[in-house]
Protein backbone atom coordinates (compact mmCIF):
# COMPACT_ATOMS: atom_id res chain seq x y z
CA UNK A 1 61.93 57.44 -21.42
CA UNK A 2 65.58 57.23 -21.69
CA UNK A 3 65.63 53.64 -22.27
CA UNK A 4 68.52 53.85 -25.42
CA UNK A 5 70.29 56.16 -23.20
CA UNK A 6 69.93 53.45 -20.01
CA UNK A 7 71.11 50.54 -21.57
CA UNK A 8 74.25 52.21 -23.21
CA UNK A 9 75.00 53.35 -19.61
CA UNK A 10 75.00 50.68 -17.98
CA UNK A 11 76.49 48.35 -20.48
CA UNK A 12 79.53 51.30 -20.42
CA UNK A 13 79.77 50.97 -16.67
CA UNK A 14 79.34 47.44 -16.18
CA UNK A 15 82.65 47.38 -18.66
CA UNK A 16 84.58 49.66 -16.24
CA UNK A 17 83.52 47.99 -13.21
CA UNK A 18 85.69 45.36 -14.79
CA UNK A 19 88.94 46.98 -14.47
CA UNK A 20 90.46 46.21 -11.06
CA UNK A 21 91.99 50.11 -11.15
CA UNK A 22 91.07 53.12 -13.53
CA UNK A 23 93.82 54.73 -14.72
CA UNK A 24 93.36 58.13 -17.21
CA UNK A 25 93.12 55.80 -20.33
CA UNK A 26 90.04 53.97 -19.69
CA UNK A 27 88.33 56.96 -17.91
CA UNK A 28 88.94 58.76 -21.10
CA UNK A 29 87.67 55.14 -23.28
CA UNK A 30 84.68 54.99 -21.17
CA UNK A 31 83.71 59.15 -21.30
CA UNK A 32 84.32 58.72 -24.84
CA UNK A 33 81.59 56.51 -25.06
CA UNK A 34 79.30 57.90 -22.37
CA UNK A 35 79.43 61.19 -24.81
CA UNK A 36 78.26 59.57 -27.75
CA UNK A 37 75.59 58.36 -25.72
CA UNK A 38 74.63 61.39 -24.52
CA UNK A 39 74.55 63.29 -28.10
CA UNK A 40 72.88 60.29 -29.05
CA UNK A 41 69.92 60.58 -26.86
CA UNK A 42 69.59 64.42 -28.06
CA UNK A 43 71.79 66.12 -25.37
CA UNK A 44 72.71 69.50 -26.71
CA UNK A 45 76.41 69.52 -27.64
CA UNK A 46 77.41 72.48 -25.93
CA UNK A 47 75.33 70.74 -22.54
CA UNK A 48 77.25 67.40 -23.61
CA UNK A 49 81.23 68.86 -23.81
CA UNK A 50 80.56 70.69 -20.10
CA UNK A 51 78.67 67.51 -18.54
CA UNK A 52 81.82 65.44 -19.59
CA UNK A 53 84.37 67.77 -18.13
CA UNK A 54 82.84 67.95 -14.96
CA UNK A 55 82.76 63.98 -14.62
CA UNK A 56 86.13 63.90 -16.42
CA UNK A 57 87.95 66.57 -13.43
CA UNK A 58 86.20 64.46 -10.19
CA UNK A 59 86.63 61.20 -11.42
CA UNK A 60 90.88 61.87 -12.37
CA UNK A 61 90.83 63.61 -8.16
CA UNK A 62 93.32 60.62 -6.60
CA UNK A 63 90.76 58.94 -3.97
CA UNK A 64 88.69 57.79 -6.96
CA UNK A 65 91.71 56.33 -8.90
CA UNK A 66 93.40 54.65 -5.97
CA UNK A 67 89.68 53.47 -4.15
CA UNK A 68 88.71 49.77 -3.81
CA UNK A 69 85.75 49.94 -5.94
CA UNK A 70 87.11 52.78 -8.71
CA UNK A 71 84.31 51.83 -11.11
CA UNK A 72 81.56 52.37 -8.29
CA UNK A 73 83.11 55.45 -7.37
CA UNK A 74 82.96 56.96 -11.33
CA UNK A 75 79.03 55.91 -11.42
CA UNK A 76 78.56 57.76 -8.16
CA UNK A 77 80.02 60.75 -9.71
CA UNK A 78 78.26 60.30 -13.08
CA UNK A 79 74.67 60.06 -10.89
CA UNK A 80 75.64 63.24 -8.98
CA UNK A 81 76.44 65.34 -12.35
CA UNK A 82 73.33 63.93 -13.78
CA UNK A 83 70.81 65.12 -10.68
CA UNK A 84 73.41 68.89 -10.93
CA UNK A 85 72.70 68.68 -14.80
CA UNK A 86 68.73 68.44 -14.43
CA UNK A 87 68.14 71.11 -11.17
CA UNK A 88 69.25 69.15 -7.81
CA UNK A 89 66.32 68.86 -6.44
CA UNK A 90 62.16 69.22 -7.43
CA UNK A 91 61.03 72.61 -7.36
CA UNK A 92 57.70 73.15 -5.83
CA UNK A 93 54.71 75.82 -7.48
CA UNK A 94 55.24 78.91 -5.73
CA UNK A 95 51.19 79.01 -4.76
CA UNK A 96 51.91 80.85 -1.32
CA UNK A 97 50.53 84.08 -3.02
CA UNK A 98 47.53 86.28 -2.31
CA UNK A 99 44.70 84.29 -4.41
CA UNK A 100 44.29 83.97 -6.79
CA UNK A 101 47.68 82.62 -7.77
CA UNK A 102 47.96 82.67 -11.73
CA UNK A 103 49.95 80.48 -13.60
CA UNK A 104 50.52 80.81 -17.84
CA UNK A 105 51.12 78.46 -19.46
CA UNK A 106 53.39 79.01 -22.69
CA UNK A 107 54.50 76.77 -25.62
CA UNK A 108 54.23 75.78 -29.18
CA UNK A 109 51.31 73.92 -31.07
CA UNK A 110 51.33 70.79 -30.58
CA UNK A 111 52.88 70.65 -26.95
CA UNK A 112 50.12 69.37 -25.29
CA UNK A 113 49.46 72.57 -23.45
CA UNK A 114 45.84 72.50 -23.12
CA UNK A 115 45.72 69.15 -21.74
CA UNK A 116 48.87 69.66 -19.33
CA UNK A 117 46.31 72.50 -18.38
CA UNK A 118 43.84 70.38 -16.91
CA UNK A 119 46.31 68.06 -15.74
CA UNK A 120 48.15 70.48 -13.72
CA UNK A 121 44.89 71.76 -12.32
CA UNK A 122 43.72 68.19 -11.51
CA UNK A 123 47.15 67.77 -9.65
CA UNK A 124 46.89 71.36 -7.44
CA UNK A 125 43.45 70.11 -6.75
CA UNK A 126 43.74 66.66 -5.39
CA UNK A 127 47.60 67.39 -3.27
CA UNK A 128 47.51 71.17 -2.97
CA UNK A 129 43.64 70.95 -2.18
CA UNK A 130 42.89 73.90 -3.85
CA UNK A 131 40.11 75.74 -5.72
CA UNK A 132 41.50 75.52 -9.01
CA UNK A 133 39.84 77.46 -11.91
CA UNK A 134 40.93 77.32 -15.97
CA UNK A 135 40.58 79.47 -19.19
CA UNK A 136 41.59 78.97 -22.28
CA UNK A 137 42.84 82.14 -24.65
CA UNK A 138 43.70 80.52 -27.39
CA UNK A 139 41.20 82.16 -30.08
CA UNK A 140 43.35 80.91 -32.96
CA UNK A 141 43.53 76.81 -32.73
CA UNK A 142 40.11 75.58 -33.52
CA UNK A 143 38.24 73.84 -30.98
CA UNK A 144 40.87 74.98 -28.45
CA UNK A 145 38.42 76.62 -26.21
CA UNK A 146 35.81 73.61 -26.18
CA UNK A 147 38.21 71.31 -25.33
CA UNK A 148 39.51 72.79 -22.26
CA UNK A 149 35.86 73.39 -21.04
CA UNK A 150 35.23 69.56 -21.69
CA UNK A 151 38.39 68.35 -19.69
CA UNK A 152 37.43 71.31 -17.19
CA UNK A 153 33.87 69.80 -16.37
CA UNK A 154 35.34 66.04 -16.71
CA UNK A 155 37.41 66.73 -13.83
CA UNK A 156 35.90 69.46 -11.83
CA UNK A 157 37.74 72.17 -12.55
CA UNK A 158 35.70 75.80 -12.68
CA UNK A 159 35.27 76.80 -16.12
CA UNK A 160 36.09 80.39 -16.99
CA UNK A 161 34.17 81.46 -20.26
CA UNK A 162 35.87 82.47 -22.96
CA UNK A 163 35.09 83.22 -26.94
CA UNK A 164 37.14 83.05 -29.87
CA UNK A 165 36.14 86.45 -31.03
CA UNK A 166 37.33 88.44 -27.83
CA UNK A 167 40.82 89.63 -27.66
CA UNK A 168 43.57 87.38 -25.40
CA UNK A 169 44.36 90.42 -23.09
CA UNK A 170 40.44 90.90 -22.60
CA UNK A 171 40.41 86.99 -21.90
CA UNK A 172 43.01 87.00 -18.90
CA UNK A 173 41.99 90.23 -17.09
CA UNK A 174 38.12 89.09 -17.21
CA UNK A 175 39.50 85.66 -15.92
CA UNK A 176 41.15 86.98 -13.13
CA UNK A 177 38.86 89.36 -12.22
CA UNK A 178 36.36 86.60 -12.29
CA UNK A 179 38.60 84.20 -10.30
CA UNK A 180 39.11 86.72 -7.69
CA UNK A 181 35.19 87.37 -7.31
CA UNK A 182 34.51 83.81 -6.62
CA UNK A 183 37.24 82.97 -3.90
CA UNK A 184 38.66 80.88 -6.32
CA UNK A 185 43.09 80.48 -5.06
CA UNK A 186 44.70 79.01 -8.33
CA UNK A 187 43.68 80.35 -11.78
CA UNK A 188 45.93 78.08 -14.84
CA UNK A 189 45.98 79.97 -18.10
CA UNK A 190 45.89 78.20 -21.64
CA UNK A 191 48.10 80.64 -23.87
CA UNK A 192 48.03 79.89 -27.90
CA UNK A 193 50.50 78.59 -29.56
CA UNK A 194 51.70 78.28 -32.74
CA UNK A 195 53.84 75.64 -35.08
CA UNK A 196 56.72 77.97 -35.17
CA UNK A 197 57.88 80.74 -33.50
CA UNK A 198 57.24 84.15 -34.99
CA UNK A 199 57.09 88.12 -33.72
CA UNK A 200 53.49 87.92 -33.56
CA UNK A 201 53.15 85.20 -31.00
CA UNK A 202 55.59 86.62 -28.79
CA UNK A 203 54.04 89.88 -28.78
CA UNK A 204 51.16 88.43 -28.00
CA UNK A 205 52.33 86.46 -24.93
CA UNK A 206 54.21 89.10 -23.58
CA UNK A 207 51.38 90.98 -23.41
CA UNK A 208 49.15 88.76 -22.14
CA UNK A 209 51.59 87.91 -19.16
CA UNK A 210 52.16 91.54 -18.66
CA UNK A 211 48.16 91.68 -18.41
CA UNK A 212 48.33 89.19 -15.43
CA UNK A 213 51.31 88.81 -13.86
CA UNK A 214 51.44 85.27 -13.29
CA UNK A 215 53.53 83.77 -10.18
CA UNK A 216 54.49 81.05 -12.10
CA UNK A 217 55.09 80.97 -16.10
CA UNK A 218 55.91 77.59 -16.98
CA UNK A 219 57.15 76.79 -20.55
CA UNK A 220 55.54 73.27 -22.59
CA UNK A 221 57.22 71.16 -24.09
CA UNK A 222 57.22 68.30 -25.91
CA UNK A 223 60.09 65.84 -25.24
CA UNK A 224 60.13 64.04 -28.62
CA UNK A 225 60.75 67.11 -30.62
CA UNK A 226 64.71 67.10 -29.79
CA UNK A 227 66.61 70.14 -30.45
CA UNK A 228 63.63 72.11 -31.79
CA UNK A 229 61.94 72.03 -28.52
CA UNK A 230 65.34 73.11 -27.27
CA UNK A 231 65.59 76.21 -29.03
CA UNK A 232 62.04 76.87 -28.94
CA UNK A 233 62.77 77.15 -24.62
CA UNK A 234 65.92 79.20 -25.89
CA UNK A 235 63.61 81.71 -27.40
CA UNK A 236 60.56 81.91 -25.03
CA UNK A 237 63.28 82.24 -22.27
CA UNK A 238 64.48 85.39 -23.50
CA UNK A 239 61.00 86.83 -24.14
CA UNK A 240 59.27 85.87 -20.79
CA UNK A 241 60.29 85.50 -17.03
CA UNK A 242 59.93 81.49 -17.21
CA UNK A 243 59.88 80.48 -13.47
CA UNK A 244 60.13 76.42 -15.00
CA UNK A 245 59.01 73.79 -17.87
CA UNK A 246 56.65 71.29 -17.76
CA UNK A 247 58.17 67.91 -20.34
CA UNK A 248 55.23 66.21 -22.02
CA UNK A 249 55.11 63.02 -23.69
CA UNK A 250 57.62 61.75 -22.19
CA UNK A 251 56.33 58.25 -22.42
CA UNK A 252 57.08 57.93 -25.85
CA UNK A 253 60.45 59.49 -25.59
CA UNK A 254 63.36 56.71 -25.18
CA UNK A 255 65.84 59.08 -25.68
CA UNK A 256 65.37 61.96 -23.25
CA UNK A 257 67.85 64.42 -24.14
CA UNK A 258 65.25 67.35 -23.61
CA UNK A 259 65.30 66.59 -20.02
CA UNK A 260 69.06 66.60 -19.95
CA UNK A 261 69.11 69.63 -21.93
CA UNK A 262 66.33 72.23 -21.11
CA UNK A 263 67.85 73.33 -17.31
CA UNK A 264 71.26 74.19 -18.87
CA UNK A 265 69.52 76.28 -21.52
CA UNK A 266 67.03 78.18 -19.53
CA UNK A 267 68.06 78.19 -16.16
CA UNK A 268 64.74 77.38 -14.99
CA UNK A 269 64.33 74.06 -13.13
CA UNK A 270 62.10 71.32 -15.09
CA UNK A 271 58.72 71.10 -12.24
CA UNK A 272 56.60 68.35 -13.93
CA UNK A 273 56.61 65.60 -16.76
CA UNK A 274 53.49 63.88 -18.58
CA UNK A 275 53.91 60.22 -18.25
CA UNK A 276 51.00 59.45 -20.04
CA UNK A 277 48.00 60.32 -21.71
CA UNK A 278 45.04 59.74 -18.61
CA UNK A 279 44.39 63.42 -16.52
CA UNK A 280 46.14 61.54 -13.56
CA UNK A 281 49.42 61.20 -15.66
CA UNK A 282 51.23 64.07 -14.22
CA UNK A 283 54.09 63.88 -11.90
CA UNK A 284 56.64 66.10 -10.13
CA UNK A 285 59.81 66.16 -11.68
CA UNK A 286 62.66 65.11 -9.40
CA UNK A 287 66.02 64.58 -10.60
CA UNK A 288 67.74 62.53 -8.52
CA UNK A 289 64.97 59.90 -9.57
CA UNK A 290 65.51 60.74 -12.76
CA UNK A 291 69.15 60.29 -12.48
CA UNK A 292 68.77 56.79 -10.95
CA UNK A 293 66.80 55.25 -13.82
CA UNK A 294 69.22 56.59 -16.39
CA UNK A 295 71.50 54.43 -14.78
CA UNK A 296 69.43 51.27 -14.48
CA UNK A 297 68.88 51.94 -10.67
CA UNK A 298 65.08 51.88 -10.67
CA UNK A 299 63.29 54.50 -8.97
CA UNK A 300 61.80 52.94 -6.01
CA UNK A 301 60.40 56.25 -4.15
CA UNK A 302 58.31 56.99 -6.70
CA UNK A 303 56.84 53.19 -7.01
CA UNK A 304 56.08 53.32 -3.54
CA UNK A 305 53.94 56.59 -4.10
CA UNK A 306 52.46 55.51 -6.93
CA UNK A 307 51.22 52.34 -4.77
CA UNK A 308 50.23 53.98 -1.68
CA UNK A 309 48.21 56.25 -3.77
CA UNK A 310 46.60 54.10 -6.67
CA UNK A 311 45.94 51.36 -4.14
CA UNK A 312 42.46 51.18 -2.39
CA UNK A 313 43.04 50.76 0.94
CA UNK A 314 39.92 49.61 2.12
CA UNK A 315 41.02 46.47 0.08
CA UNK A 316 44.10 46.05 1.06
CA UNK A 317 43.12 46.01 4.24
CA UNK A 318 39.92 43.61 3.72
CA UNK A 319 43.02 41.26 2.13
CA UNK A 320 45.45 41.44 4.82
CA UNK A 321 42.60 40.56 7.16
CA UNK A 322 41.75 37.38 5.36
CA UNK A 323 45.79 36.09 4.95
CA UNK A 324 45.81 36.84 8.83
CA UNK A 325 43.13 34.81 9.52
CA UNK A 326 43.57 32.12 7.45
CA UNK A 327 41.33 32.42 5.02
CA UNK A 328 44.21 33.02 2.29
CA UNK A 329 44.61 35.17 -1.30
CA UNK A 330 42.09 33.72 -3.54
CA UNK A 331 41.65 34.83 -7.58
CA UNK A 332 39.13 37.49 -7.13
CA UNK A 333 41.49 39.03 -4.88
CA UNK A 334 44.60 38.07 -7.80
CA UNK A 335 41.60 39.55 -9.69
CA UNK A 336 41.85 42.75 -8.07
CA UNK A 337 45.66 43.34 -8.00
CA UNK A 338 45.73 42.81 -11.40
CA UNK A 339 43.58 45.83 -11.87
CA UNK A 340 45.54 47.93 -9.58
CA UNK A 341 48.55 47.07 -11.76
CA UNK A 342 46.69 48.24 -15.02
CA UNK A 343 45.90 51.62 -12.93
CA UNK A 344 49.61 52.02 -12.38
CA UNK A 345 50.32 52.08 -16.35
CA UNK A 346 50.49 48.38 -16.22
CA UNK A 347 54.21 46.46 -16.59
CA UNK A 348 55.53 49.13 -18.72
CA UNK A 349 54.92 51.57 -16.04
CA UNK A 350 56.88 49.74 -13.38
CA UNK A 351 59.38 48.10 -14.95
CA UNK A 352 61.80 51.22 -15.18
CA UNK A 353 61.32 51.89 -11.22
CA UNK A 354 62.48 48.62 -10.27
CA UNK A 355 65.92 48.30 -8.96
CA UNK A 356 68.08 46.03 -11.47
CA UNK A 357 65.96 45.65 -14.28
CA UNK A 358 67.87 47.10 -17.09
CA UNK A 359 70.72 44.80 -16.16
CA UNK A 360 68.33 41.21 -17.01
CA UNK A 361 69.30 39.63 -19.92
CA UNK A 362 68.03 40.96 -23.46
CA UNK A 363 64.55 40.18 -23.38
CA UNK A 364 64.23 39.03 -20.03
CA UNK A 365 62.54 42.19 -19.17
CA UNK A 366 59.69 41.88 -21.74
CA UNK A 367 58.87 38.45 -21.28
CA UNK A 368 55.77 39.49 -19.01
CA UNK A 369 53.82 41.76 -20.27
CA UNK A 370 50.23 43.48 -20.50
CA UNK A 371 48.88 41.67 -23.14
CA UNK A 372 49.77 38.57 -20.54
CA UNK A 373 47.54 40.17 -17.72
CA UNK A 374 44.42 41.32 -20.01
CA UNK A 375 44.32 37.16 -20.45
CA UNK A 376 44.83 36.51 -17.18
CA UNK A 377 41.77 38.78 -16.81
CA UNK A 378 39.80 36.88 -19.14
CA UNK A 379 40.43 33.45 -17.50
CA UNK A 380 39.17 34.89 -14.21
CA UNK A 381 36.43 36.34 -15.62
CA UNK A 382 35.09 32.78 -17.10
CA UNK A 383 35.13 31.68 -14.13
CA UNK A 384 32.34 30.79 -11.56
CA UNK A 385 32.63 32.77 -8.07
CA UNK A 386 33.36 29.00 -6.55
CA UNK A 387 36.25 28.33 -8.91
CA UNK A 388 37.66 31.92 -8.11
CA UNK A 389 37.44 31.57 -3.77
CA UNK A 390 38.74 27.47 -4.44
CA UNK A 391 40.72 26.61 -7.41
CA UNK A 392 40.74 22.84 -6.02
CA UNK A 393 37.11 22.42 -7.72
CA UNK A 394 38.50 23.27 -10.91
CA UNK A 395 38.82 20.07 -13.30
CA UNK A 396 39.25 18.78 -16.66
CA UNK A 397 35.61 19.22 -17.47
CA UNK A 398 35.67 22.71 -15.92
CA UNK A 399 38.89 24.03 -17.95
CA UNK A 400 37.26 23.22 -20.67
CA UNK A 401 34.53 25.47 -20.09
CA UNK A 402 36.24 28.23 -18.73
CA UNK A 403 38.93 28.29 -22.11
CA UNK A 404 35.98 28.24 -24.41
CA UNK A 405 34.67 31.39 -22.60
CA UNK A 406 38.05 33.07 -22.57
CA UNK A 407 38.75 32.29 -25.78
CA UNK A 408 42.39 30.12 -24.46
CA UNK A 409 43.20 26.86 -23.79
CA UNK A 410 43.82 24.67 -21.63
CA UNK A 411 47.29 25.13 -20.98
CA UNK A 412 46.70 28.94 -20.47
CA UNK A 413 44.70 27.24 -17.74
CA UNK A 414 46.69 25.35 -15.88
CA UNK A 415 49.79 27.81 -16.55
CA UNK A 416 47.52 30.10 -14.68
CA UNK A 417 46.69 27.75 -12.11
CA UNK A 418 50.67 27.01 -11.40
CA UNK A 419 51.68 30.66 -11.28
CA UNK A 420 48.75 32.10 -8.84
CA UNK A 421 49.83 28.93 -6.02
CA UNK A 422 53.20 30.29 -6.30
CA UNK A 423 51.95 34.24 -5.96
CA UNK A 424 50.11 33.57 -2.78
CA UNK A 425 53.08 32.64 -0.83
CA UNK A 426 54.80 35.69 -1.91
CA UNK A 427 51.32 37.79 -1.23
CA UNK A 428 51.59 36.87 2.11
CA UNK A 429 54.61 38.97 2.67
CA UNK A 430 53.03 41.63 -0.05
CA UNK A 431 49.61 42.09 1.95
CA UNK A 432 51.03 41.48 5.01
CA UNK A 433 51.12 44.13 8.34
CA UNK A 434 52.19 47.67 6.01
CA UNK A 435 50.79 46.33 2.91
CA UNK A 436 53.01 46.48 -0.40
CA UNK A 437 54.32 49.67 0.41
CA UNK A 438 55.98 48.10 3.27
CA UNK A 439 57.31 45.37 0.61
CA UNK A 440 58.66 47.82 -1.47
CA UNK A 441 60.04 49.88 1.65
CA UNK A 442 61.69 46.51 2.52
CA UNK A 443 63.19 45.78 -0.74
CA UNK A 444 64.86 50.04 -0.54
CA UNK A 445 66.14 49.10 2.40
CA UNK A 446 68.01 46.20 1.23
CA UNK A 447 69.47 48.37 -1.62
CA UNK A 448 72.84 49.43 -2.15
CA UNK A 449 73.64 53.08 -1.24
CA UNK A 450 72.91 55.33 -3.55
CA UNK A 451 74.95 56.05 -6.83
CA UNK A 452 75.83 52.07 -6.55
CA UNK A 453 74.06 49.92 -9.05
CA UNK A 454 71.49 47.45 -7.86
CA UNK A 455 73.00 44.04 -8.32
């Protein structure tokens, strides 16, 4: 996500950090260009002309022209009107209700609503830890029903029956009527949808949310359907009391401009985005975050979450033992951290969090990636548990064997071989006391302040 928008930044801003002073001309040269960008990406005009005012106003106020660093100062600015533009700040569920607390969710076809239903429910359930219960009242998209009851009992959810031949309002009151019997303290509601908008629908989900008064009605959308998502918010704003969006499929969005766009034309902050298609890929939205990997600053905070929580401990713990004691970081434990990296989304999933990235040279970025791990898999794999623990057994005759049953060669081999000697001196540090959070807490500390580039 916003990876055409990223690079155009920061080649815009690397540019102006060139000029020794910024005088009204090359602001204006450089906003020029950081609007096309922006309409570029998607960003609603109208959202566009005010961003670029705003930016245009602070970064013309005299202790920005006259400063040292003039071209720092304008990307500090831009980064501030970028986390304004997108909310401030994350906005939390409002779950401190009397349970059940009822959320709708509302949306066009096609969205992704019924799985961000058992996404969200997954999430309330494993960091709210909360009794979370679905239904589905979609009677018009076939198969709608069945698959929220499969992704319900895949990740224990309680199911909430529901037919196809009942009525929607009938649907929601029975739900919470039933969630309310059975102690149950968040109910998530699957509203239908449909591929356009039309009197009908809206009827319908007024009435439904009438029906239940929800304490949160969170709007769907899909991030790769531009402006049409845009005014498709525009119009299920003015027909229900949204309290936020939910942005889905945003990993396959490299433009972005719904994100940019959908606070300024609701009002209503932007709680979560899907960053994937697995139940687990469903995160808070925060915009300063956001904001910082526009501008090719990585997103560190979130990297170290992601670690702390997709990392198993026990493990990392069992590791840092055996560096401590001598016993050093052998390939079944390389083994290992390659599979944590896979659970993470792999290199595709990092790369954007880390700190200077979009500034390597074209290409430099992509030259690792997770076709290159899935071999290194393979290689361990062929390999005897005595090769794995002591690499110093492994010769000619051995390579051989262990490239016929990976189906490499030889060179992969001893490429392999070359690279892990170097990754256990820098696993020391990783897998050290604090474990790689404490790496990657390390490497925030040594950033630059914030709204600076990472050099």
């Amino acid at each position: 996500m916003f990876d055409a928008l990223s690079d155009k930044l920061t080649r815009i801003f690397r540019d102006l950090r060139g000029h020794g002073r910024l005088s009204e001309d090359n602001i204006s040269d450089g906003l020029r260009e950081v609007r096309m960008a922006l309409l570029e990406a998607d960003v609603a005009l109208p959202v566009v002309l005010e961003f670029i005012q705003h930016v245009r106003d602070r970064s013309l106020d005299k202790e920005v022209v006259s400063s040292l660093t003039p071209g720092q100062a304008l990307i500090k600015i831009v980064n501030e009107e970028l986390i304004s533009l997108m909310g401030g700040s994350n906005e939390p569920l409002n779950l401190k209700v009397q349970p059940p607390a009822v959320i709708l969710l509302a949306g066009l076809q096609g969205a992704g609503k019924t799985t961000t239903t058992a996404k969200l429910g997954r999430w309330i359930q494993h960091k709210e830890n909360k009794k979370v219960a679905v239904v589905s009242c979609d009677v018009y998209r076939p198969a709608a029903i069945k698959q929220l009851q499969t992704l319900a009992n895949e990740n224990n959810l309680v199911w909430i029956e529901s037919k196809e031949t009942e009525e929607p309002i009938k649907i929601v009151a029975n739900a919470v009527d039933t969630a309310r019997r059975q102690l149950i303290e968040v109910l998530i509601v699957d509203s239908a949808g449909r591929l356009h908008i039309d009197d009908k629908m809206m009827r319908e989900i007024k009435a439904v949310h009438d029906e239940i008064m929800p304490v949160e009605t969170l709007f769907v959308i899909d991030s790769m359907m531009g402006q049409d998502a845009i005014n498709a918010a525009a119009a299920f704003n003015n027909t229900l009391p949204l309290t936020g969006t939910i942005l889905t499929k945003t990993d396959g969005d490299a433009r972005g401009g719904a994100a940019l766009t959908v606070k300024h034309v609701t009002g209503k902050p932007i709680k979560f985005i899907g960053i994937g298609e697995k139940i687990d890929a469903l995160a808070p939205f925060h915009p300063e975050r956001i904001a910082s990997r526009i501008l090719g600053m990585g997103d560190i905070l979130s990297l170290i979450e992601e670690v702390e929580e997709k990392t198993d401990q026990k493990q990392a713990l069992k590791l840092a033992k055996k560096l401590k004691t001598g016993k050093g970081f052998n390939l079944e434990d390389f083994r290992q951290q390659l599979s944590q990296m896979r659970s993470m989304g792999g290199v595709a999933g990092l790369i954007d969090k880390i700190p200077g990235m979009s500034q390597l040279s074209a290409g430099a970025a992509t030259q690792v990636n997770d076709k290159d791990f899935v071999k290194l898999g393979a290689i361990i794999d062929s390999m005897t548990r005595k090769e794995r623990v002591d690499i110093t057994i492994i010769n000619g005759s051995r390579k051989k064997r262990i490239a016929s049953g990976s189906g490499t060669q030889i060179q992969d081999i001893n490429k392999l071989l070359k690279q892990f000697k170097q990754m256990q001196k820098m696993m020391k540090k990783m897998t050290g006391k604090g474990g790689m959070a404490k790496f990657l807490r390390e490497m925030r500390g040594n950033m630059p302040p914030a709204g600076i580039p990472f050099k």
